[in-house]
N, C-alpha and C. Protein backbone atom coordinates (compact mmCIF):
# COMPACT_ATOMS: atom_id res chain seq x y z
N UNK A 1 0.84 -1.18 0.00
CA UNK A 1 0.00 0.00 0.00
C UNK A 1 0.89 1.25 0.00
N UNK A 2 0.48 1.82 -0.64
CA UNK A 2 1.41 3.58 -1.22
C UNK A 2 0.90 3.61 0.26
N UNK A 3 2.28 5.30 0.40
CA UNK A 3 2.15 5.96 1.86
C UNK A 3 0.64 6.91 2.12
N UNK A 4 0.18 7.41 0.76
CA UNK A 4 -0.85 8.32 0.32
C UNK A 4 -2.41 6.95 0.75
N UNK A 5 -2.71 6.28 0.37
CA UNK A 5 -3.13 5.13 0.74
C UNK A 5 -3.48 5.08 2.02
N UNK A 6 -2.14 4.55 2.81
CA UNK A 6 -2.07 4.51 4.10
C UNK A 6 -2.60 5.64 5.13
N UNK A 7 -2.33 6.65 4.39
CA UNK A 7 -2.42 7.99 5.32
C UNK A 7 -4.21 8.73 5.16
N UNK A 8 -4.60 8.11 3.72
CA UNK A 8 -6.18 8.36 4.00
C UNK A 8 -7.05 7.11 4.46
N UNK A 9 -6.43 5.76 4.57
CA UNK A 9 -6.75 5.07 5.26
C UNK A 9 -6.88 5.06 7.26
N UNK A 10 -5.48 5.89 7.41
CA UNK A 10 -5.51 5.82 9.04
C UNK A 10 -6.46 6.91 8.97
N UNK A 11 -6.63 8.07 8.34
CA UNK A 11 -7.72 8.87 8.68
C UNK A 11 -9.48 7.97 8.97
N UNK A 12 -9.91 7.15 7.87
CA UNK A 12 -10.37 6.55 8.03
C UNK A 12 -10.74 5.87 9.14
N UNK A 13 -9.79 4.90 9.76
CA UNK A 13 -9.80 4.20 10.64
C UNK A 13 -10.09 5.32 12.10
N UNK A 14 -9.23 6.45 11.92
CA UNK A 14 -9.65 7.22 13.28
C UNK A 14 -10.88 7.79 13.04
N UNK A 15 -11.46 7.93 12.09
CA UNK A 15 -12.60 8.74 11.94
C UNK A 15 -13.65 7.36 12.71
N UNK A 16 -13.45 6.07 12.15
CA UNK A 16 -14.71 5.51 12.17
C UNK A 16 -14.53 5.22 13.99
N UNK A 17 -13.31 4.94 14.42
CA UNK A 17 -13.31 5.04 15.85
C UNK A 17 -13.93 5.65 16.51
N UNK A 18 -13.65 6.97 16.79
CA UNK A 18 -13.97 8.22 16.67
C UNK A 18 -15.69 8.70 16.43
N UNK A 19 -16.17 8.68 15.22
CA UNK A 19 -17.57 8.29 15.27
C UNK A 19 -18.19 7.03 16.20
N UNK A 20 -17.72 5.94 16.06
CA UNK A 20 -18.31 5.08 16.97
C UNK A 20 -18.63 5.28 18.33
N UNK A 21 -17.44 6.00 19.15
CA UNK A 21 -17.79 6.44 20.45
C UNK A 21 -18.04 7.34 20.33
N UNK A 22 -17.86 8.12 20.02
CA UNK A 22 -18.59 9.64 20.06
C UNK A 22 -19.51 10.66 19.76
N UNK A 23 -20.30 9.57 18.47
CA UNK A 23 -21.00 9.91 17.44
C UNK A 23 -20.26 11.19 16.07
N UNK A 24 -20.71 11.16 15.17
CA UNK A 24 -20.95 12.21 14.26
C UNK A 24 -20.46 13.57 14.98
N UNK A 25 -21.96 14.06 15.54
CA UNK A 25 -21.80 15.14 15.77
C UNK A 25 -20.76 15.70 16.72
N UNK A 26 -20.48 14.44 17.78
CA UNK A 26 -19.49 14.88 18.88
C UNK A 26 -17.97 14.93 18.85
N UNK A 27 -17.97 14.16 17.35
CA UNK A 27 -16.34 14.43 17.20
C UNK A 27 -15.73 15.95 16.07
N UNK A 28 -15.04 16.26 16.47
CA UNK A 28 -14.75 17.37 15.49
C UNK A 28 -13.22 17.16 14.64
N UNK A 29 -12.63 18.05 13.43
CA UNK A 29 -11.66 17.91 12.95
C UNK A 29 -10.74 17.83 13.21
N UNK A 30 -10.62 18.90 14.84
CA UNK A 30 -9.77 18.82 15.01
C UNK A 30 -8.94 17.17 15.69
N UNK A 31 -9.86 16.51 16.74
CA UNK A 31 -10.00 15.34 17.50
C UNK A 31 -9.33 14.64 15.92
N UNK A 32 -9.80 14.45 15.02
CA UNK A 32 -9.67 13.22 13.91
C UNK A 32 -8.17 13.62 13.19
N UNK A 33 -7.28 14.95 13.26
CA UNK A 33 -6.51 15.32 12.88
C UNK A 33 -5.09 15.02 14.04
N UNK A 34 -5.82 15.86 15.37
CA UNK A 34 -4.97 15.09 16.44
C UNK A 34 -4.44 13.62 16.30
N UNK A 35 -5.57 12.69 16.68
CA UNK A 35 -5.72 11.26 17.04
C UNK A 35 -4.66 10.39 15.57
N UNK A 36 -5.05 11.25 14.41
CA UNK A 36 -4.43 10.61 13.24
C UNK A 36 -3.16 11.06 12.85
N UNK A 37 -2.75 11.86 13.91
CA UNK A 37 -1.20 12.40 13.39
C UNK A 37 -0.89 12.90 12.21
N UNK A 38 -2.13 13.77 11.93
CA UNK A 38 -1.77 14.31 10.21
C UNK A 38 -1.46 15.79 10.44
N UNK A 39 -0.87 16.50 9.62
CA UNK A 39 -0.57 18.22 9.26
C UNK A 39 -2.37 18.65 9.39
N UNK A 40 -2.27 19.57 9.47
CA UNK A 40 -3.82 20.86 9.43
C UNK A 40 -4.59 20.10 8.06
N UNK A 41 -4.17 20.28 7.31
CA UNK A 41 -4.74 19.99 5.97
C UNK A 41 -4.64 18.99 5.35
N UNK A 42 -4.11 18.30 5.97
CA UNK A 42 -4.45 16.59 5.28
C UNK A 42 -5.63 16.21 5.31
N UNK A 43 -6.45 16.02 5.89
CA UNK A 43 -7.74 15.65 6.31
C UNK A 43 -8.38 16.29 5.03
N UNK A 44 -8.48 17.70 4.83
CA UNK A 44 -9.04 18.27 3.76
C UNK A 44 -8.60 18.04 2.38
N UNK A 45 -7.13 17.29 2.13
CA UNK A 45 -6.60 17.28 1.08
C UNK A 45 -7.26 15.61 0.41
N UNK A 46 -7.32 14.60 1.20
CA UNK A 46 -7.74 13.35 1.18
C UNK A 46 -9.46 13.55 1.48
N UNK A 47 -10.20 14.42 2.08
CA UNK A 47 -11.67 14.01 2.32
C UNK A 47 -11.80 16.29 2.09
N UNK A 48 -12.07 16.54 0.90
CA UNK A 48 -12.05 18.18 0.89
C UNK A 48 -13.57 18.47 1.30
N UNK A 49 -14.14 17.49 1.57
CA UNK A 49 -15.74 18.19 2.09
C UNK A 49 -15.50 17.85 3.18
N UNK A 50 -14.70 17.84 3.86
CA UNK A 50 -14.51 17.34 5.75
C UNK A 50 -15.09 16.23 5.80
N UNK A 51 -15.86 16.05 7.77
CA UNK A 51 -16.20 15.57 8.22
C UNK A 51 -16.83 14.80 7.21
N UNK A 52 -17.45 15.44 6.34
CA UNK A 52 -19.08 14.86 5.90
C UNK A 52 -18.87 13.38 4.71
N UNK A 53 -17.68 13.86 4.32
CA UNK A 53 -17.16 13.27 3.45
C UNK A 53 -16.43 11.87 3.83
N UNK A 54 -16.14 12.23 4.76
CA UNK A 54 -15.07 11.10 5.68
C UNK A 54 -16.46 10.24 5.96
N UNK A 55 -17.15 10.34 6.51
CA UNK A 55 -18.52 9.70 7.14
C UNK A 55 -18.92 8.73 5.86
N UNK A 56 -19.14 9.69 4.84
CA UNK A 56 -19.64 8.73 3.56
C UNK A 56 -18.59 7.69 3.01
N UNK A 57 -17.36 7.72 3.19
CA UNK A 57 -15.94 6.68 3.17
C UNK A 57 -16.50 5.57 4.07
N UNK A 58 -16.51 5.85 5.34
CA UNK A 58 -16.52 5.11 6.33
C UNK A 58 -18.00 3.87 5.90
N UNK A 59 -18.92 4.24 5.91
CA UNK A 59 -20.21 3.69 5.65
C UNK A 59 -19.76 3.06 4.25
N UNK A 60 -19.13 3.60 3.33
CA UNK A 60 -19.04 3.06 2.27
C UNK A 60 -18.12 1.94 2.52
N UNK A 61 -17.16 1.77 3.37
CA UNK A 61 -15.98 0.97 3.25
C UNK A 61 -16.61 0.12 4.02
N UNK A 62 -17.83 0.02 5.05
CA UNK A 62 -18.04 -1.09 5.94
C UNK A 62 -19.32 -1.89 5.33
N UNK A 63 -19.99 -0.84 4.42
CA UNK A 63 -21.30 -2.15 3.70
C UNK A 63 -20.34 -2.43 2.05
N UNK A 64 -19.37 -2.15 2.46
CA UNK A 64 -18.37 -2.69 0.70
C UNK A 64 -17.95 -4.06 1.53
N UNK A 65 -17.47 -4.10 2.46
CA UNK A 65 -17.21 -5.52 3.38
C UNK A 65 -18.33 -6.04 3.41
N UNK A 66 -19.45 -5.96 3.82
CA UNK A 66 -20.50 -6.82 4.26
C UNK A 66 -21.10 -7.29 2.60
N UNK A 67 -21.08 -6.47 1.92
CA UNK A 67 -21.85 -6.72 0.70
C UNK A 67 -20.64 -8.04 -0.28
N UNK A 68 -19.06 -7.83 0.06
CA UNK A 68 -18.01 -8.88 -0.77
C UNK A 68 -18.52 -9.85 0.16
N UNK A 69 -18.62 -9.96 1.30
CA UNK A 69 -19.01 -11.34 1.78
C UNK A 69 -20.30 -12.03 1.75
N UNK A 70 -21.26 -11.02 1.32
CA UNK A 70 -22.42 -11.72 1.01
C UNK A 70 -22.09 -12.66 -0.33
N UNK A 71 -21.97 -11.72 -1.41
CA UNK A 71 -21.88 -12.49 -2.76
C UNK A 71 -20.62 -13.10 -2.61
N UNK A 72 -19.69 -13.06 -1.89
CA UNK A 72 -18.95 -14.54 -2.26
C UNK A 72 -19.46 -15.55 -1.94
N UNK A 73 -20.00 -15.47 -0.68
CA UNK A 73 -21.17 -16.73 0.07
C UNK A 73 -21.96 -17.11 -1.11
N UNK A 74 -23.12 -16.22 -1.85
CA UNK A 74 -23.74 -16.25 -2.76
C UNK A 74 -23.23 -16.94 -4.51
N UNK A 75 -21.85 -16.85 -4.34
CA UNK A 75 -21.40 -17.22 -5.86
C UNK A 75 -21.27 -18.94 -5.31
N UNK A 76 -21.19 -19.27 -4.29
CA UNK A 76 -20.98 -20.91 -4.08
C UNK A 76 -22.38 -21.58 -3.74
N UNK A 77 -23.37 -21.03 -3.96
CA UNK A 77 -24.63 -21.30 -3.75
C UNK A 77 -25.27 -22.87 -5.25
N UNK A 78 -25.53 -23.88 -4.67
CA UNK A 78 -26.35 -24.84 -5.73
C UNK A 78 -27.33 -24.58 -5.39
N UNK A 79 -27.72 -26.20 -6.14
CA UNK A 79 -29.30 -26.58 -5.73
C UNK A 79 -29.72 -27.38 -4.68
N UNK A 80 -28.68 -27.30 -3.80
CA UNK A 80 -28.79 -28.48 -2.97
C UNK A 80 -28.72 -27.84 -1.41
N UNK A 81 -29.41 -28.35 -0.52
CA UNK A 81 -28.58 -27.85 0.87
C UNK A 81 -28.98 -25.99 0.74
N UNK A 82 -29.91 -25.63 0.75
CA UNK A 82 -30.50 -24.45 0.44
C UNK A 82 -30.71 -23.46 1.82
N UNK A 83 -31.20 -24.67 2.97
CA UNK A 83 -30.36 -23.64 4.76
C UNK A 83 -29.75 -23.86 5.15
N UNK A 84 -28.47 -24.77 4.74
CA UNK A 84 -27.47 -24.23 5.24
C UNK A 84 -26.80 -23.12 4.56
N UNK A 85 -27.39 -23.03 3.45
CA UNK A 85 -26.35 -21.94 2.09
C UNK A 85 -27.19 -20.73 2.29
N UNK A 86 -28.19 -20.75 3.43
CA UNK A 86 -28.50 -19.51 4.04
C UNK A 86 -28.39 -18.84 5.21
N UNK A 87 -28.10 -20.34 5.74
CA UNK A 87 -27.46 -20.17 7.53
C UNK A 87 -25.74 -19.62 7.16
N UNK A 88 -25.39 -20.15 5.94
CA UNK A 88 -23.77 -19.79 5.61
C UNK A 88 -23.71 -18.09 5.40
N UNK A 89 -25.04 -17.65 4.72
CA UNK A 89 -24.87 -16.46 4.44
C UNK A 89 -24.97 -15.11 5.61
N UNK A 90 -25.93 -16.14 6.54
CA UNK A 90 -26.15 -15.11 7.82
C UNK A 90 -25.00 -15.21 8.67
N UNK A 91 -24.14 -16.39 8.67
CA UNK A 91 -22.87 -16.59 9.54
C UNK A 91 -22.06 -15.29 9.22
N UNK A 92 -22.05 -15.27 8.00
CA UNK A 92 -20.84 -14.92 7.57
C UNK A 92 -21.02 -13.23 7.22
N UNK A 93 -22.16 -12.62 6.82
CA UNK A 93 -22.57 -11.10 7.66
C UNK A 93 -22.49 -11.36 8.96
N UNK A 94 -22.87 -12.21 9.86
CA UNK A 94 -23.06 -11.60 11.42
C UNK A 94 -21.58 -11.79 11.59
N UNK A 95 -20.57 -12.52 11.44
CA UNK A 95 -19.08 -12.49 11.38
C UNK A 95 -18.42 -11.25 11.14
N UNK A 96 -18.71 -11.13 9.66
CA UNK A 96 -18.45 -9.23 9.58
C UNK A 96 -18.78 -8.15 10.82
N UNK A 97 -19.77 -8.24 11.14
CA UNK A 97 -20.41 -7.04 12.21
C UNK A 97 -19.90 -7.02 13.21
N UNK A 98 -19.26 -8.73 13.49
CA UNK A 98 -19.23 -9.13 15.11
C UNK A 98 -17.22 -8.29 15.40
N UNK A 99 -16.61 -8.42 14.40
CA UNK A 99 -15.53 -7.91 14.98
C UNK A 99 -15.18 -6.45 14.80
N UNK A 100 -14.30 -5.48 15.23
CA UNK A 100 -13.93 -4.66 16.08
C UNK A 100 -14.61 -3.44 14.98
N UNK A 101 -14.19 -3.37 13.63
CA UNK A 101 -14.34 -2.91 12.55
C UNK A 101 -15.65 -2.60 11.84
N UNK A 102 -16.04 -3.82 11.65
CA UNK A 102 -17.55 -3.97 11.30
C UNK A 102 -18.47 -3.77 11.95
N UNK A 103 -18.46 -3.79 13.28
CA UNK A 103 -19.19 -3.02 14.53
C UNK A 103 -19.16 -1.58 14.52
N UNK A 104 -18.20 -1.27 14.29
CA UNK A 104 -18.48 0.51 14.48
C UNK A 104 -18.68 0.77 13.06
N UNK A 105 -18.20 0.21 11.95
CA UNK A 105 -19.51 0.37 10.53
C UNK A 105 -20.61 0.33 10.79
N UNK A 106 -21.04 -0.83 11.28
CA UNK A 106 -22.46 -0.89 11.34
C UNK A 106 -23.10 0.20 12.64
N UNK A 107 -22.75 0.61 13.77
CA UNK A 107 -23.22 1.18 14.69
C UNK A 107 -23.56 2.79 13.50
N UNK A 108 -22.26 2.97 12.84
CA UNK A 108 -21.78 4.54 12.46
C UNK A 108 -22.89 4.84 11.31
N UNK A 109 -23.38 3.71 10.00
CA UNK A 109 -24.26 3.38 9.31
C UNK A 109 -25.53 3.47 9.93
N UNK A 110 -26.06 2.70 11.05
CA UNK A 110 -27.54 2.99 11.78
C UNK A 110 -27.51 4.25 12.30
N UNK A 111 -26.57 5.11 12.85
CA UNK A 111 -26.78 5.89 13.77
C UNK A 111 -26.49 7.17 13.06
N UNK A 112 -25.76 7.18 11.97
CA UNK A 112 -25.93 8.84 11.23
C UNK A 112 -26.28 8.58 9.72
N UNK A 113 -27.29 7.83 9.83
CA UNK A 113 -27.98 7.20 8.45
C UNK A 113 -28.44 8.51 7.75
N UNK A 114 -28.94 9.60 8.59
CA UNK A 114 -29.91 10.99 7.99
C UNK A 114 -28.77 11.86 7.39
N UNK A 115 -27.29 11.56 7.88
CA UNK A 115 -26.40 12.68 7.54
C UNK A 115 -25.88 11.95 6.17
N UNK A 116 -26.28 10.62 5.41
CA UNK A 116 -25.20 10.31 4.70
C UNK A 116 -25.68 11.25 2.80
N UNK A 117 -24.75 11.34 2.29
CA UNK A 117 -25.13 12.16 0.96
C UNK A 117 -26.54 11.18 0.38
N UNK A 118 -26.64 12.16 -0.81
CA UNK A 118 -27.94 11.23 -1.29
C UNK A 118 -26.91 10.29 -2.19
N UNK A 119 -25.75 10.49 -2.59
CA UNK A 119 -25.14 9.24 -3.54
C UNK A 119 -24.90 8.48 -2.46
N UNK A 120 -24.64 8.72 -1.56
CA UNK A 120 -24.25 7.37 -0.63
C UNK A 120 -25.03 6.49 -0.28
N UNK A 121 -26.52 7.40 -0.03
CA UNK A 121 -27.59 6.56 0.20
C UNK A 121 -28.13 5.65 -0.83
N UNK A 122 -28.20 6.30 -2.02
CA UNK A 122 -28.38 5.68 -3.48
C UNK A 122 -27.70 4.14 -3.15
N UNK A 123 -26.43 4.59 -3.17
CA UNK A 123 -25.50 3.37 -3.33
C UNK A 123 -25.67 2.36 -2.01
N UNK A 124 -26.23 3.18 -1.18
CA UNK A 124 -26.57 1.81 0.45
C UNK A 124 -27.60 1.15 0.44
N UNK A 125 -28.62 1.47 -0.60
CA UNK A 125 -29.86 0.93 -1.17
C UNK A 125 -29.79 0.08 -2.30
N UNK A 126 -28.90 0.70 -3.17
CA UNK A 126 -28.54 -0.36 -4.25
C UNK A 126 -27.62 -1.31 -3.92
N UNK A 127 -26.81 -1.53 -2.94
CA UNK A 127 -26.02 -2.54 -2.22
C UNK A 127 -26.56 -3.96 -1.48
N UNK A 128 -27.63 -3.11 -1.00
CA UNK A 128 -28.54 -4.42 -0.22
C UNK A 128 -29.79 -4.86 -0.86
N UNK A 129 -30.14 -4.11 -2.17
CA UNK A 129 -31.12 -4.67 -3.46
C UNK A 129 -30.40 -5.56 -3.84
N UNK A 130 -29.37 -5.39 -4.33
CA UNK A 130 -28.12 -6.10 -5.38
C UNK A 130 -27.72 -7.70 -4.67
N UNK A 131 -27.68 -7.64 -3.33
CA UNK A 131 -27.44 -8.33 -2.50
C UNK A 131 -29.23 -9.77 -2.66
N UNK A 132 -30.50 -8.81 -2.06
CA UNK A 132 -31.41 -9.88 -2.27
C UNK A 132 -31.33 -10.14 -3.80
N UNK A 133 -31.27 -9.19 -4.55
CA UNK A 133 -31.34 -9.40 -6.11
C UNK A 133 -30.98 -11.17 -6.43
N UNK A 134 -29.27 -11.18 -5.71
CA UNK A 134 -28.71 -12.22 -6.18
C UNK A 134 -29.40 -13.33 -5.47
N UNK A 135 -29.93 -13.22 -4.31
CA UNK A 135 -30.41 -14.62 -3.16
C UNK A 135 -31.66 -14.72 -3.83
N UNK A 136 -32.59 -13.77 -4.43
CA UNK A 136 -33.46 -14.30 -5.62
C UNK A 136 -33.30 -15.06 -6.87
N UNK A 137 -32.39 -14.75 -7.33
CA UNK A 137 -31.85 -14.95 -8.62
C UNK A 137 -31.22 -16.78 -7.83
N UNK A 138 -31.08 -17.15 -6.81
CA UNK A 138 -30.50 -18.69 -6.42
C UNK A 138 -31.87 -19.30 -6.06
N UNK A 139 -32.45 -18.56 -5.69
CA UNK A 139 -33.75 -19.12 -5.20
C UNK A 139 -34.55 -19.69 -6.67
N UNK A 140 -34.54 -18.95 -7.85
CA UNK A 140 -34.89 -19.23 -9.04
C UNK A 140 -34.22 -20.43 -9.80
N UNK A 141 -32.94 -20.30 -9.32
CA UNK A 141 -31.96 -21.77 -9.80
C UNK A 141 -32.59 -22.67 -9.37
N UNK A 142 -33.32 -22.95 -7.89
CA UNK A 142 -34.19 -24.01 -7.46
C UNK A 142 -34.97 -24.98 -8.66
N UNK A 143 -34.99 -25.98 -8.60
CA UNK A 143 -36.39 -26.58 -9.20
C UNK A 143 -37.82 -26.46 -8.55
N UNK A 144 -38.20 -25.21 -8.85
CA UNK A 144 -39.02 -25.71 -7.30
C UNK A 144 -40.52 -24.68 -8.86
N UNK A 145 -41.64 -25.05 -8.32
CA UNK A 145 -43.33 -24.20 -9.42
C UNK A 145 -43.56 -23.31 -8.70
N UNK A 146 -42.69 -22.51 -8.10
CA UNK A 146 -42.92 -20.69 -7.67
C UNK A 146 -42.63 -20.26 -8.39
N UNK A 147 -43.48 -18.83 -8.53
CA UNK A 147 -43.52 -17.60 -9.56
C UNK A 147 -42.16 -17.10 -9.83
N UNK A 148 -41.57 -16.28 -10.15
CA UNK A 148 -40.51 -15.20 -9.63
C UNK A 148 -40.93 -14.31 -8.56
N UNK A 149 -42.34 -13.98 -8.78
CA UNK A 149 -42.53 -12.64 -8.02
C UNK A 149 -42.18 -13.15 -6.32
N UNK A 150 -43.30 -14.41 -6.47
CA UNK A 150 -43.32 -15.68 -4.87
C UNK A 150 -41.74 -16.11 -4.61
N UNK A 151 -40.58 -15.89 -5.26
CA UNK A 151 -39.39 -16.13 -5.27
C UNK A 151 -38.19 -14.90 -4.60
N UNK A 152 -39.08 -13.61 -5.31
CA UNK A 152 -38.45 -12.46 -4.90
C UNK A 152 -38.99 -11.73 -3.33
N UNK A 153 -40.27 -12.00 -3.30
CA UNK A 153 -40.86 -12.12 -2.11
C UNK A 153 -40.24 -12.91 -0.58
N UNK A 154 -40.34 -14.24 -0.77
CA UNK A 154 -39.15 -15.31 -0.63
C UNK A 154 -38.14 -14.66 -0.05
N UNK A 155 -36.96 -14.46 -0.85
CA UNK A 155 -35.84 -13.54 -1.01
C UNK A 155 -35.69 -12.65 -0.02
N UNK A 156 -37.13 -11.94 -0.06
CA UNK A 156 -36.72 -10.22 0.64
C UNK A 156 -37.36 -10.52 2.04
N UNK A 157 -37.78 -11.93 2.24
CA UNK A 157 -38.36 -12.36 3.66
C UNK A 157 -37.11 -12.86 4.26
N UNK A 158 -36.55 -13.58 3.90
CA UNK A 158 -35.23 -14.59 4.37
C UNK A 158 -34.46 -13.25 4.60
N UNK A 159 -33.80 -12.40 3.88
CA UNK A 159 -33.45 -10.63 4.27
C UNK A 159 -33.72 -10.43 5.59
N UNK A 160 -35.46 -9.89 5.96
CA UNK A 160 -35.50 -9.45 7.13
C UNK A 160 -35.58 -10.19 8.01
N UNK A 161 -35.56 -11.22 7.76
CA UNK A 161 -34.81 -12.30 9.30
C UNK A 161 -33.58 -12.37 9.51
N UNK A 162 -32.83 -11.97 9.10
CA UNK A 162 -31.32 -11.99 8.98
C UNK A 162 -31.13 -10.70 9.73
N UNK A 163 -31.70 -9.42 8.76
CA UNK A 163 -31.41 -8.22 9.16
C UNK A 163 -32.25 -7.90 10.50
N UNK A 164 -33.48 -8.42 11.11
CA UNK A 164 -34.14 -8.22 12.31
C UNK A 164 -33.38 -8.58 13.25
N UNK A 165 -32.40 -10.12 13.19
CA UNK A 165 -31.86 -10.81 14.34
C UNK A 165 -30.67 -9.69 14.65
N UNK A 166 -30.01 -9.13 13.93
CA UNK A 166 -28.65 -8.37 13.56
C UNK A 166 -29.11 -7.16 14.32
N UNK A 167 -30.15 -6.84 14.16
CA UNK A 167 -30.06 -5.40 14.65
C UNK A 167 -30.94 -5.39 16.19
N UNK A 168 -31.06 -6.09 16.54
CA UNK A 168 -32.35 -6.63 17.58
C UNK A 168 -31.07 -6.81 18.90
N UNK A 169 -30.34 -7.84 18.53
CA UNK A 169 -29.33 -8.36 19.17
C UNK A 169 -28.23 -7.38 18.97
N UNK A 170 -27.61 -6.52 18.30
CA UNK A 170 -26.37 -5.94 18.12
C UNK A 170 -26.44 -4.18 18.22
N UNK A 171 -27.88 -3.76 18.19
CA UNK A 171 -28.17 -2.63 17.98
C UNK A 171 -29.06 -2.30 19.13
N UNK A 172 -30.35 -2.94 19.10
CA UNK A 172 -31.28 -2.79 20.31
C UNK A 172 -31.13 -3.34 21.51
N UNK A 173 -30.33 -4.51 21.70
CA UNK A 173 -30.02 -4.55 22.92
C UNK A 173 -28.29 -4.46 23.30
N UNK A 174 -28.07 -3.84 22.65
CA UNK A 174 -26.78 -3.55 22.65
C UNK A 174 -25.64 -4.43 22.67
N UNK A 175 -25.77 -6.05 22.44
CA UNK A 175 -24.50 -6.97 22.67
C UNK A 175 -24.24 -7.00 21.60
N UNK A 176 -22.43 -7.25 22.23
CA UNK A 176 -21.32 -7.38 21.22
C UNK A 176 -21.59 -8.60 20.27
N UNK A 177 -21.75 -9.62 20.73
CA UNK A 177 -21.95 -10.58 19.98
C UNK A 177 -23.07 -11.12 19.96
N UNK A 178 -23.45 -12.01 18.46
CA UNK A 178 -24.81 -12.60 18.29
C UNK A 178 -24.92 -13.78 19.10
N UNK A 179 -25.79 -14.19 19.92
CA UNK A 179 -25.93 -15.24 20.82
C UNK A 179 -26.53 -16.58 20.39
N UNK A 180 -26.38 -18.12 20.41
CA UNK A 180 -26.37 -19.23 19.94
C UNK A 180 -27.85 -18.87 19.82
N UNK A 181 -28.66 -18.68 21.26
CA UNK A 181 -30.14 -18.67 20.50
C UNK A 181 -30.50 -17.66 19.67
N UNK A 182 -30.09 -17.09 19.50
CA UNK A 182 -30.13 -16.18 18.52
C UNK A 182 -30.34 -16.66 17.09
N UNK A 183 -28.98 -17.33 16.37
CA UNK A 183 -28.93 -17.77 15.61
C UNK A 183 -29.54 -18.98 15.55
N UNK A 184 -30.07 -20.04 16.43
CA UNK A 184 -30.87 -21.02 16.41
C UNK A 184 -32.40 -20.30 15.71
N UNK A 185 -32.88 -19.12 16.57
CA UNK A 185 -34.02 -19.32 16.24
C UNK A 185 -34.41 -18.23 14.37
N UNK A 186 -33.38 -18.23 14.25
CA UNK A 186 -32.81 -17.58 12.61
C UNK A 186 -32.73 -19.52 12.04
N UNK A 187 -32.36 -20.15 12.49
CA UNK A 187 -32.33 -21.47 11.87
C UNK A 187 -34.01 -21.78 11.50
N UNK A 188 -34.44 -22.31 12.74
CA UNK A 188 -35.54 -21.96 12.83
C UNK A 188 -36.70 -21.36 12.05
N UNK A 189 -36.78 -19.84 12.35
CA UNK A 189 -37.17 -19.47 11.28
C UNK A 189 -37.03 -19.49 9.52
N UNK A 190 -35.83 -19.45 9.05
CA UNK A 190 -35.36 -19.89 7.46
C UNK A 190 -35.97 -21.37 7.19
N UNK A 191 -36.04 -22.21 8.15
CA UNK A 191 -36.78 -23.44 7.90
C UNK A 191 -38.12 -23.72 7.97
N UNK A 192 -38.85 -23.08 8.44
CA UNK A 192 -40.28 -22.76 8.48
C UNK A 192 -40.43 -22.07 6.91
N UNK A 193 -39.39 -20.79 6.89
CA UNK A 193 -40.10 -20.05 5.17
C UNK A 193 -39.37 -20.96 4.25
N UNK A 194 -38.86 -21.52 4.39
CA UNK A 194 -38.18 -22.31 3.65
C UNK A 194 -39.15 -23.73 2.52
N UNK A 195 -39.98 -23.92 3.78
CA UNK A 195 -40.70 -25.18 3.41
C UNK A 195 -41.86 -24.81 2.43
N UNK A 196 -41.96 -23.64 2.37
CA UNK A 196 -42.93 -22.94 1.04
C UNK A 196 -42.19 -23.67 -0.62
N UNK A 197 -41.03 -23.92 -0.42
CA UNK A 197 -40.57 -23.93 -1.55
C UNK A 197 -41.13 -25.58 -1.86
């Protein structure tokens, strides 16, 4: 990694710190310039809309992780073994979230969702479409006499069980990690909607 790289990366990294405990609004330039050991104007030279800009990096760099690990999960998907290749997919987002990184993405993403640009938002909407898009598009590989529409439906149900347990457990009640029953009753549930097919 170039030094230029590195140096809007550690900004990065202190920013999303930084936001995580402190929120958005409570951290200022100067705190993210301190903490990152940069000159006055680095910060502005690597992110020239400030704060605001840095924020939309950050969110962008933590659902760019969650979204490569969905579809790689998703590119090894058959016809066979259909919950576990959905229990694989929820492992492996709640894996992302669960360590040090992906936690304060995801906290920094829920919690200054109203401040992010409208391209960012564009793109945080088209990230997690793109995402069921594809778990529809496997669900259709099935042999199975559902519609598409009953397929995409399907799709965007298996979604909010994934995304309910994630934010229920990691957001609303505040633990670090997702808990066995947790993910049992995500088993659970995917096997109940499951049996439609």
């Amino acid at each position: 990694m170039k030094k230029s790289e590195q140096q809007r990366q550690n900004i990065i990294d202190v920013g999303r710190r930084l936001f995580a405990q402190q929120g958005y609004a409570g951290t200022s330039t100067r705190q993210i310039k301190e903490q990152a050991g940069i000159a006055e104007g680095l910060l502005y030279y690597y992110f020239p809309k400030g704060k605001r800009q840095l924020l939309d990096a950050i969110v962008h760099e933590g659902v760019d992780q969650r979204m490569r690990v969905a579809n790689a999960l998703l590119d090894d998907w058959d016809n066979t073994h259909i919950e576990e290749h959905m229990m694989a997919l929820f492992d492996g987002i709640t894996q992302v979230v669960q360590d040090e990184v992906g936690y304060q993405s995801l906290l920094i993403t829920v919690r200054e969702r109203q401040l992010l640009s409208d391209e960012q938002s564009a793109w945080l909407i088209q990230a997690f479409d793109g995402v069921q898009t594809r778990l529809t598009t496997a669900l259709q590989n099935l042999e199975t006499n559902r519609r598409p529409a009953d397929l995409a439906t399907l799709a965007q149900t298996l979604m909010s069980l994934s995304v309910k347990a994630l934010f229920e457990e990691l957001l609303l009640r505040n633990h670090r990690y997702l808990s066995a029953a947790t993910r049992d009753q995500v088993a659970q549930q995917v096997h109940l909607v499951l049996q439609v097919l």
